[in-house]
C-alpha atoms as a PDB file:
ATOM      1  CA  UNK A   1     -19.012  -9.263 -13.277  1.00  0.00           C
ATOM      2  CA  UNK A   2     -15.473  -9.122 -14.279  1.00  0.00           C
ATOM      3  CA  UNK A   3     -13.741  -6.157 -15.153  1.00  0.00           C
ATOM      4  CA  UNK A   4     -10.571  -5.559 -17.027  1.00  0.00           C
ATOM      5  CA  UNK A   5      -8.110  -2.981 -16.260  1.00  0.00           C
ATOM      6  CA  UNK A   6      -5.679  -0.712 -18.093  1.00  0.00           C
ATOM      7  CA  UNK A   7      -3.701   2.048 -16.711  1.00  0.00           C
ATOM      8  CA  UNK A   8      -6.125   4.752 -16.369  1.00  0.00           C
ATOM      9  CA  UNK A   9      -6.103   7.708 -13.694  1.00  0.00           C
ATOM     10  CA  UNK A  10      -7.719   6.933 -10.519  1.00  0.00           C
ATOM     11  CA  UNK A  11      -9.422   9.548  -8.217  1.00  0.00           C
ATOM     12  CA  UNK A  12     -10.428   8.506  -4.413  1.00  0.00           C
ATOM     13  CA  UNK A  13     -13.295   8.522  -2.627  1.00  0.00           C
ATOM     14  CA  UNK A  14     -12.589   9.696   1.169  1.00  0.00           C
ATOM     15  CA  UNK A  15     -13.736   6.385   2.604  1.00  0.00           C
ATOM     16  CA  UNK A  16     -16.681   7.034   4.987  1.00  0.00           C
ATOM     17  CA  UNK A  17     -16.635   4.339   7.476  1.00  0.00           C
ATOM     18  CA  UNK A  18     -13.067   3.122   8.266  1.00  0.00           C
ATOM     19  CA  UNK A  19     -13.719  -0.693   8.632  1.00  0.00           C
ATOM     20  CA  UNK A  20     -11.393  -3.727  10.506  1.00  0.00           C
ATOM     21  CA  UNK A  21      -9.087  -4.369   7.990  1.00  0.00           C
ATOM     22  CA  UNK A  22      -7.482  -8.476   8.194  1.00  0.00           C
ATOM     23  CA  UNK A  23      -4.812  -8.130   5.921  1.00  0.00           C
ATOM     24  CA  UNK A  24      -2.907  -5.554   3.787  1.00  0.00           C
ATOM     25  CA  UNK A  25      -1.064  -5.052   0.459  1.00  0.00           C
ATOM     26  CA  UNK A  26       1.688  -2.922   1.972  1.00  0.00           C
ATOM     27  CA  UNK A  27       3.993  -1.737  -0.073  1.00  0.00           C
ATOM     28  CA  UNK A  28       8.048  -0.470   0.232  1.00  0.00           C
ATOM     29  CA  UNK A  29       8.941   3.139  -0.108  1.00  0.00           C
ATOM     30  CA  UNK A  30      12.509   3.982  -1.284  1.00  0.00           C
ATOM     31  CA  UNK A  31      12.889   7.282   0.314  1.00  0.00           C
ATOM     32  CA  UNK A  32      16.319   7.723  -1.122  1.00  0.00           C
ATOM     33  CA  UNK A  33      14.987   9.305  -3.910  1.00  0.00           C
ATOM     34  CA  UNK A  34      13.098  12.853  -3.376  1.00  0.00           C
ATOM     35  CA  UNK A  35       9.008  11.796  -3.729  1.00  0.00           C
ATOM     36  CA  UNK A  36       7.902  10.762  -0.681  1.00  0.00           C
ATOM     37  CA  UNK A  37       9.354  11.481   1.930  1.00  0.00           C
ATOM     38  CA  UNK A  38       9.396  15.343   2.983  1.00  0.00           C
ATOM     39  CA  UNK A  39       6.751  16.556   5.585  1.00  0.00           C
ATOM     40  CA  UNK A  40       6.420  20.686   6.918  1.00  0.00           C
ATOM     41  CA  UNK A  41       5.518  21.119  10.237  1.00  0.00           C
ATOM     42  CA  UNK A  42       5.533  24.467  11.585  1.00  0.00           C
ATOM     43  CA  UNK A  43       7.626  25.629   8.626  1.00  0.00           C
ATOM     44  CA  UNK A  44      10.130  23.368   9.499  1.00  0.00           C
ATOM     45  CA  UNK A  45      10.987  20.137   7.079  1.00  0.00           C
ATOM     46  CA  UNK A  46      11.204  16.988   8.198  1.00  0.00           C
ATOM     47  CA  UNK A  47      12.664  14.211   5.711  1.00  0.00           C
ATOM     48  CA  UNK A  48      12.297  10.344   6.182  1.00  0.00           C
ATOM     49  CA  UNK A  49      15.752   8.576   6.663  1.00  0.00           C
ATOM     50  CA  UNK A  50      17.079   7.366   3.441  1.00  0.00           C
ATOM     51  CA  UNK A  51      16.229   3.960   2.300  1.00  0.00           C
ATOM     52  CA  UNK A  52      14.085   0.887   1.208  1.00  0.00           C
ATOM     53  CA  UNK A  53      11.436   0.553   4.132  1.00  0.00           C
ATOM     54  CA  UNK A  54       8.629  -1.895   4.264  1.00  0.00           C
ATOM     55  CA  UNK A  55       5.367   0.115   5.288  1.00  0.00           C
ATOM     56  CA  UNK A  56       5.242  -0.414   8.674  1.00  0.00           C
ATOM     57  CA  UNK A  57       8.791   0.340   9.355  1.00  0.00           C
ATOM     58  CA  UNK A  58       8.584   3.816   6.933  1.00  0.00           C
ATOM     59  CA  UNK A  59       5.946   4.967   8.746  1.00  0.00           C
ATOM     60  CA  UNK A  60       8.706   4.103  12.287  1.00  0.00           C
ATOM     61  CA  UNK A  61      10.763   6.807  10.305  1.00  0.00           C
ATOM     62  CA  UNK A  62       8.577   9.158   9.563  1.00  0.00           C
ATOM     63  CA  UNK A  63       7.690   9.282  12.959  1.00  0.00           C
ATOM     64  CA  UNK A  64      11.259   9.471  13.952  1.00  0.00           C
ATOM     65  CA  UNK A  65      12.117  12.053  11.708  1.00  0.00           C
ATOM     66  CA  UNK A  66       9.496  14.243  12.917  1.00  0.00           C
ATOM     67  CA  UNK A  67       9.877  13.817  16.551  1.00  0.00           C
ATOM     68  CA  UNK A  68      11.998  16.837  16.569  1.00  0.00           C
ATOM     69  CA  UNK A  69       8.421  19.035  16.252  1.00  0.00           C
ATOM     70  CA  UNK A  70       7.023  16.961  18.945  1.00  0.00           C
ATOM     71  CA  UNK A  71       4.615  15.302  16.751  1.00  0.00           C
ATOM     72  CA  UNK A  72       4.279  11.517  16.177  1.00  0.00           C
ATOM     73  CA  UNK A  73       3.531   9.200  13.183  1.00  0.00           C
ATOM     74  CA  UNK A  74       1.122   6.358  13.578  1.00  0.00           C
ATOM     75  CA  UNK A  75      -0.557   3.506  11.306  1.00  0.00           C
ATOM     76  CA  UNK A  76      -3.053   1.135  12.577  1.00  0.00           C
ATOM     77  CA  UNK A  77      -2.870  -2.437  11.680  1.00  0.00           C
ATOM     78  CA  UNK A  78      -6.672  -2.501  12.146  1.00  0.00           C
ATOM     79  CA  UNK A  79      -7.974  -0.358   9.497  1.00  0.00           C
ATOM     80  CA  UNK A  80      -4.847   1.088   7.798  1.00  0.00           C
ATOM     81  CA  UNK A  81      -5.369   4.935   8.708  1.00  0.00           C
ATOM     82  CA  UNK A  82      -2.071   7.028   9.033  1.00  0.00           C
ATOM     83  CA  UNK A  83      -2.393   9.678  12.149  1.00  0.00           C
ATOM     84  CA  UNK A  84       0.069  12.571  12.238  1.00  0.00           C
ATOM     85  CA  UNK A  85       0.039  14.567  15.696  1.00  0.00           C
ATOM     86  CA  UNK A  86       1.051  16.894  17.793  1.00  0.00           C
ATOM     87  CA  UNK A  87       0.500  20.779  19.738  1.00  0.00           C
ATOM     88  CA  UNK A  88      -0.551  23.153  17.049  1.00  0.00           C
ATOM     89  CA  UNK A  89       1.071  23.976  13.990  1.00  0.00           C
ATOM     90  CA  UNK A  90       0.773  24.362  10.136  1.00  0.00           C
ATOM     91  CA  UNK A  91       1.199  21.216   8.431  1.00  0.00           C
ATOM     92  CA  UNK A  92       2.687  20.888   4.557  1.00  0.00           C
ATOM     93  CA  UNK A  93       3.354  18.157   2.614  1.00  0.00           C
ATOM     94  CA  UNK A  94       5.955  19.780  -0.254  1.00  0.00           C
ATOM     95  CA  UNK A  95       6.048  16.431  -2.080  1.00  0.00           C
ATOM     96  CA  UNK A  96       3.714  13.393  -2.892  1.00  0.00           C
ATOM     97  CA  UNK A  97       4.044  11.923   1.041  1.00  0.00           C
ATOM     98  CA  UNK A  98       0.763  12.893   2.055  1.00  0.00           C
ATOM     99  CA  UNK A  99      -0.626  11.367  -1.113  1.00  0.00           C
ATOM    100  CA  UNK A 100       0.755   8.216  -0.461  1.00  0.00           C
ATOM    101  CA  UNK A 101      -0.674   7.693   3.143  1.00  0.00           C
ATOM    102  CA  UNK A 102      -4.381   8.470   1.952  1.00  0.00           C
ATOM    103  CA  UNK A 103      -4.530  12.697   2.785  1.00  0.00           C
ATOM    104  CA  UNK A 104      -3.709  14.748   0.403  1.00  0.00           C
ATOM    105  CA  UNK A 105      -4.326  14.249  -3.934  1.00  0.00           C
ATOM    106  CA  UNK A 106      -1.654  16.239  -5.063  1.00  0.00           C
ATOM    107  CA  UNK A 107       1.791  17.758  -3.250  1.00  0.00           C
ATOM    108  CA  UNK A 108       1.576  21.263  -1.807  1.00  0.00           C
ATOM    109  CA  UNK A 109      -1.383  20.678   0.393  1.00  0.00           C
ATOM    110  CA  UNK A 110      -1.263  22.936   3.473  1.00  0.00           C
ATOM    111  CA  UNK A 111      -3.027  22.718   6.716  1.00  0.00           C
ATOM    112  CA  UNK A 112      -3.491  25.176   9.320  1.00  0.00           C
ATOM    113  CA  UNK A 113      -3.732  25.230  13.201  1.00  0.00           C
ATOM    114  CA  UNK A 114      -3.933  21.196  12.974  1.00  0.00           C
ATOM    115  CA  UNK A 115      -3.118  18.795  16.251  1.00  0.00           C
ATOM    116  CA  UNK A 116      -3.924  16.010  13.998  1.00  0.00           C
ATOM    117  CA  UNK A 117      -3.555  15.138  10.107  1.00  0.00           C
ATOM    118  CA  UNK A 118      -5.458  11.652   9.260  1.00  0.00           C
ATOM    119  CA  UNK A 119      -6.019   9.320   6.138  1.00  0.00           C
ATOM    120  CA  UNK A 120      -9.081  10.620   4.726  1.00  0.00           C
ATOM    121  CA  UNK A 121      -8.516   7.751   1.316  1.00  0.00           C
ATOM    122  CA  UNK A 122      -7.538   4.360   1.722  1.00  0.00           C
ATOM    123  CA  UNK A 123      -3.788   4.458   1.446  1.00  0.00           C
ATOM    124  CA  UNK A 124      -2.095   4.067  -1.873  1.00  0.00           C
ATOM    125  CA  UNK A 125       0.777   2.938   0.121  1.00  0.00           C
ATOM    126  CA  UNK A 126      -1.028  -0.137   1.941  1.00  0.00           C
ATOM    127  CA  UNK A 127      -4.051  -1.149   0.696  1.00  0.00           C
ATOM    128  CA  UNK A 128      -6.548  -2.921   3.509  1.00  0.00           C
ATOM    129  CA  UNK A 129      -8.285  -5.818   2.632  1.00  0.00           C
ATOM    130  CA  UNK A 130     -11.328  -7.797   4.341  1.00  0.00           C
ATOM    131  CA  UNK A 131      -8.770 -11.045   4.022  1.00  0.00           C
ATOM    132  CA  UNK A 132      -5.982 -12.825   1.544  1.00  0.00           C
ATOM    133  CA  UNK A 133      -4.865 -16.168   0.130  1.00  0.00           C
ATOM    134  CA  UNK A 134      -2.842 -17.458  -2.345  1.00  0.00           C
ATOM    135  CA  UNK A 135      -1.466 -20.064  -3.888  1.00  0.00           C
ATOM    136  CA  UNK A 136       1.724 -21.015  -6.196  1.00  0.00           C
ATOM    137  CA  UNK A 137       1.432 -20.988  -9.982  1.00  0.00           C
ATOM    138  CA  UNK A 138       2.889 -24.172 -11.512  1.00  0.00           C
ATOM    139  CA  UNK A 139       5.066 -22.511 -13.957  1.00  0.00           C
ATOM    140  CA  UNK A 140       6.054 -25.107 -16.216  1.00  0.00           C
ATOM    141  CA  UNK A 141       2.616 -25.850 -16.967  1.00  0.00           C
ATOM    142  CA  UNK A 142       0.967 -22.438 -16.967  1.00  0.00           C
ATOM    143  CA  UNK A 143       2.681 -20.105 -19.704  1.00  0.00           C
ATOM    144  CA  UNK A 144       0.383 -16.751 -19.570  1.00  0.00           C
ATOM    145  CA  UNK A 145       1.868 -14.708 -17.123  1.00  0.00           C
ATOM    146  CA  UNK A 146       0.902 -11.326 -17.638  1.00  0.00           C
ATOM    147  CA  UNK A 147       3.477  -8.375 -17.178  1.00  0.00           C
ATOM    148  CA  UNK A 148       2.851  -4.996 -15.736  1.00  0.00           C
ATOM    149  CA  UNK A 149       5.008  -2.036 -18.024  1.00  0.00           C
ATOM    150  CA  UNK A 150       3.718   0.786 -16.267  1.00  0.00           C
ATOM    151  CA  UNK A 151       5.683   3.344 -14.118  1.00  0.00           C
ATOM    152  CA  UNK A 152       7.266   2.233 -11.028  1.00  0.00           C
ATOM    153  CA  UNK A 153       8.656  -1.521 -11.903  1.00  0.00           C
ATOM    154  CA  UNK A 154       8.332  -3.967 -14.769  1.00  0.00           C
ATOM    155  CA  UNK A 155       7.804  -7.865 -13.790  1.00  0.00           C
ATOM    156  CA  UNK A 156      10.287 -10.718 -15.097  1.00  0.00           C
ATOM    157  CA  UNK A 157      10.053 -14.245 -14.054  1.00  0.00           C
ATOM    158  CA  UNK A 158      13.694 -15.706 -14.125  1.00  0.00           C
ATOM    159  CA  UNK A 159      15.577 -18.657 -12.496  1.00  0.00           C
ATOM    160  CA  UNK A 160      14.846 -19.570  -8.890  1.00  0.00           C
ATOM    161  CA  UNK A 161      11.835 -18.014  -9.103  1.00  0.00           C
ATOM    162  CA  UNK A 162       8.648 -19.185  -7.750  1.00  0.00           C
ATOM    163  CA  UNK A 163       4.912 -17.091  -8.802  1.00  0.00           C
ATOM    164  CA  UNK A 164       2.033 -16.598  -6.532  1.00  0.00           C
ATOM    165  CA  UNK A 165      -1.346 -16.182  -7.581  1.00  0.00           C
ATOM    166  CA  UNK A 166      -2.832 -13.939  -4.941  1.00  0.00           C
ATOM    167  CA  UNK A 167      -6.406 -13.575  -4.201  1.00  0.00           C
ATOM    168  CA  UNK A 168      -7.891 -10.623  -1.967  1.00  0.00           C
ATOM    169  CA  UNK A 169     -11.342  -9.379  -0.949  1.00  0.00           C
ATOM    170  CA  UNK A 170     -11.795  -5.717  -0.372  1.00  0.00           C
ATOM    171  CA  UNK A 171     -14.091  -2.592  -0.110  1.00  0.00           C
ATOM    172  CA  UNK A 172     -14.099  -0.233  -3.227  1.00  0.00           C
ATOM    173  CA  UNK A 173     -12.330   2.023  -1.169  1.00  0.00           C
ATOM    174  CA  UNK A 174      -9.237  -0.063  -0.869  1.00  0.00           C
ATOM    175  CA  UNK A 175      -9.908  -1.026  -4.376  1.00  0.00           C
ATOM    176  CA  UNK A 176      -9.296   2.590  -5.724  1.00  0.00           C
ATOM    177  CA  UNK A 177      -6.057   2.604  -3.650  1.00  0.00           C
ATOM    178  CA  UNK A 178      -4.996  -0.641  -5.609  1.00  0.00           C
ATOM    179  CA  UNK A 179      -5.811   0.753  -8.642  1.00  0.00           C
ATOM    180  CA  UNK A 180      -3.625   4.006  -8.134  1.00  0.00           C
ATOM    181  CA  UNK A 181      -0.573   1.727  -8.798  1.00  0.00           C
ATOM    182  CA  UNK A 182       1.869   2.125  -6.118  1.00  0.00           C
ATOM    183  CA  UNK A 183       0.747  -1.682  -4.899  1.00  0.00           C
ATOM    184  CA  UNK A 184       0.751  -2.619  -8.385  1.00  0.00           C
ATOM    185  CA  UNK A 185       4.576  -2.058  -8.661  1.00  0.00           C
ATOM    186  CA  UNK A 186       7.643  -2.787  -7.282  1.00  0.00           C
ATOM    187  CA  UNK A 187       8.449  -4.854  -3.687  1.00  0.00           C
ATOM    188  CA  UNK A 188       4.974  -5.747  -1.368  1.00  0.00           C
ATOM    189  CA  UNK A 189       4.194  -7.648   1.407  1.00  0.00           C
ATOM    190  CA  UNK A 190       0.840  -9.642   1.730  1.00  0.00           C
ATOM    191  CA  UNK A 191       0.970  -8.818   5.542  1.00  0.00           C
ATOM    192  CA  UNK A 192      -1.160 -10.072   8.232  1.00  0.00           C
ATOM    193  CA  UNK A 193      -1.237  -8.907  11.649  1.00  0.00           C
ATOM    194  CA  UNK A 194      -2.250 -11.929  13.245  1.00  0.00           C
ATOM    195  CA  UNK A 195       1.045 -13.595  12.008  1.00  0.00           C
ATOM    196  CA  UNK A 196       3.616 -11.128  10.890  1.00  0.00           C
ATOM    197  CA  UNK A 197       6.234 -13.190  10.591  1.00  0.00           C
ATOM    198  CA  UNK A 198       7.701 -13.806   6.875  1.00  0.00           C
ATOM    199  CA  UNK A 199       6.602 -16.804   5.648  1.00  0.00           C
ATOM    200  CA  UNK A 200       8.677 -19.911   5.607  1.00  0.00           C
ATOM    201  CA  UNK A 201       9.103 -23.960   5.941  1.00  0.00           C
ATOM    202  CA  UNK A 202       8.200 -23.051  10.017  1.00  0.00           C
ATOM    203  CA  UNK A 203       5.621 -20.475   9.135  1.00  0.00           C
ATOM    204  CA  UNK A 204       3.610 -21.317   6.264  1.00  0.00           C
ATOM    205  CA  UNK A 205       1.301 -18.971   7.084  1.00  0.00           C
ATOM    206  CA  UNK A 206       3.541 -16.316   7.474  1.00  0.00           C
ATOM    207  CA  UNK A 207       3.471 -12.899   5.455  1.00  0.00           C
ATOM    208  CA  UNK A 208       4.631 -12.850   2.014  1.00  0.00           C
ATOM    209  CA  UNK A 209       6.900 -10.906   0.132  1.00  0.00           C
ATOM    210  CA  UNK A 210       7.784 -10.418  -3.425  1.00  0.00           C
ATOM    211  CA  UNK A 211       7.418  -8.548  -6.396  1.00  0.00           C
ATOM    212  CA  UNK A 212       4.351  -8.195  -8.645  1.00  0.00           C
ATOM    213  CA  UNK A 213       4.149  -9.029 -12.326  1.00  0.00           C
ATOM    214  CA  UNK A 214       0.259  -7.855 -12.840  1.00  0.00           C
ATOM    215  CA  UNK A 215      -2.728  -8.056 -12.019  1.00  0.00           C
ATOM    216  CA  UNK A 216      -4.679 -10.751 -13.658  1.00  0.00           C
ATOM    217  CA  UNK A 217      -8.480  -9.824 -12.692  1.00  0.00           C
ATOM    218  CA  UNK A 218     -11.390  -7.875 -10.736  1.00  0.00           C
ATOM    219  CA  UNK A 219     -14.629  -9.229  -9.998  1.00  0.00           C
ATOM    220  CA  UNK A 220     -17.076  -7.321  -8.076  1.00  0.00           C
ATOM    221  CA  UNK A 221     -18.950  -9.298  -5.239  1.00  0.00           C
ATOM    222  CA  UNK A 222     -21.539  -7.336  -4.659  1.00  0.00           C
ATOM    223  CA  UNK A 223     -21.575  -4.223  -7.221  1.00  0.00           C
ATOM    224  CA  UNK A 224     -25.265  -3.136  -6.060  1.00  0.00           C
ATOM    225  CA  UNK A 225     -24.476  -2.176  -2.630  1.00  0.00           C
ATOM    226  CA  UNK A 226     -23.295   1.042  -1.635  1.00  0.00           C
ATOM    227  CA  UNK A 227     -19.854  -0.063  -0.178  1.00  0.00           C
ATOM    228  CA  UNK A 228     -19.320  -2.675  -2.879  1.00  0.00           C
ATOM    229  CA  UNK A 229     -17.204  -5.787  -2.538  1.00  0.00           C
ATOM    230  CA  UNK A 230     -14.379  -6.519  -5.065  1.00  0.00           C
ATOM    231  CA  UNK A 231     -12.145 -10.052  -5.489  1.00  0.00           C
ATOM    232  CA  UNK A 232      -8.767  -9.360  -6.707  1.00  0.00           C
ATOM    233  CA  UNK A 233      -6.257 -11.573  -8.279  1.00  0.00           C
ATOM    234  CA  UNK A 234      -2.458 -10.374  -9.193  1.00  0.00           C
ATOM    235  CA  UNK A 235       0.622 -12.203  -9.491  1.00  0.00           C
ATOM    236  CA  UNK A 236       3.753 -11.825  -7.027  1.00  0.00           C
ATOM    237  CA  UNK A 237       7.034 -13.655  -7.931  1.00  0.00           C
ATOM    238  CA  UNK A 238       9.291 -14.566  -4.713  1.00  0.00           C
ATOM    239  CA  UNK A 239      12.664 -16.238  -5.302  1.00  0.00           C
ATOM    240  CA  UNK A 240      13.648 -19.555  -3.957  1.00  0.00           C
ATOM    241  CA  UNK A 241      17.107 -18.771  -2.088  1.00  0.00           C
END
């Protein structure tokens, strides 16, 4: 079955059984804006480092910037969980940080007598998937491209520009983090642990990084079973220099 999707509020389902992930849709947090990037712990604020971080390296600074507490920030490139811990202490997130690393719905959440604060949703902020692939659109041949208008970024294809259609398998868990929109949006990476590196003439099957016009389609693989399968196509633009 394929599904078509319009902006529409999406509300997660704590994911049940946190499965090996083999690649992720991680996304890049600009933390030089207030949004995400504030953190209470023990009634003390912490505040990520300003600037435009790729996932991985924005969860490095939130675990820098709350060492000071003597609790750490981790993210597994197995399954995609975020782990905040540390001795004892009220933990607060004043702003929409703990909703982007799969904890809390809405800001103002507060926790008490924790030693550990954990992804209880897939991430909005890097979606795991069971695997992806992609391949480059021929643009002078294919003319539908479709744009994406809402919130964060809007897609344009200009010159020096090369489109990637994008193809990834992934629980219904992840799928509801997709559908949030923060991976829909913006800069992402279609990162793989295996091979990290960025993608180029010496590693073609490097990581890849752009930004996305849309998302094109959703077909369900197996809508019958309890943790349903879903195929996902978007497009990503890159630039050629």
């Amino acid at each position: 079955m394929t599904a078509t999707i319009t902006p529409a509020e999406v509300i997660p389902t704590v994911v049940p059984d946190w499965r090996r992930a083999h690649a992720f849709i991680m996304s890049w947090v600009d933390t030089a804006l207030p949004g995400y990037r504030d953190v209470s712990i023990g009634g003390t604020t912490y505040t990520v480092t300003s600037g435009y971080h790729r996932w991985d390296d924005y969860i490095d600074e939130l675990d820098t910037a709350i060492g000071a507490s003597g609790w750490n920030a981790t993210w597994s490139d197995e399954t995609g969980r975020v782990t905040l811990s540390g001795s004892s202490a009220t933990v607060a997130f004043p702003d929409r940080l703990g909703w982007l690393i799969g904890r809390a719905m809405e800001p103002t959440l507060t926790l008490t007598s924790q030693t550990s604060v954990t992804s209880l949703y897939a991430p909005p902020g890097c979606v795991p998937c069971l695997g992806i692939v992609w391949d480059e659109v021929d643009i002078q041949r294919e003319r539908e491209v479709i744009y994406d208008r809402s919130r964060r970024q809007q897609g344009y294809i200009f010159g020096d520009t090369r489109v990637w259609r994008v193809r990834a398998t992934m629980t219904r868990y992840a799928l509801e983090a997709l559908l949030s929109g923060w991976t829909l949006r913006g800069k992402v990476t279609m990162y793989d642990p295996a091979n990290p590196a960025a993608m180029s003439a010496t590693e073609p099957g490097g990581s890849l990084t752009g930004y996305v016009l849309g998302l094109s389609d959703v077909a369900w693989l197996d809508a019958d079973s309890i943790q349903g399968l879903a195929s996902v196509t978007m497009l990503v633009s890159t630039t050629t220099s």
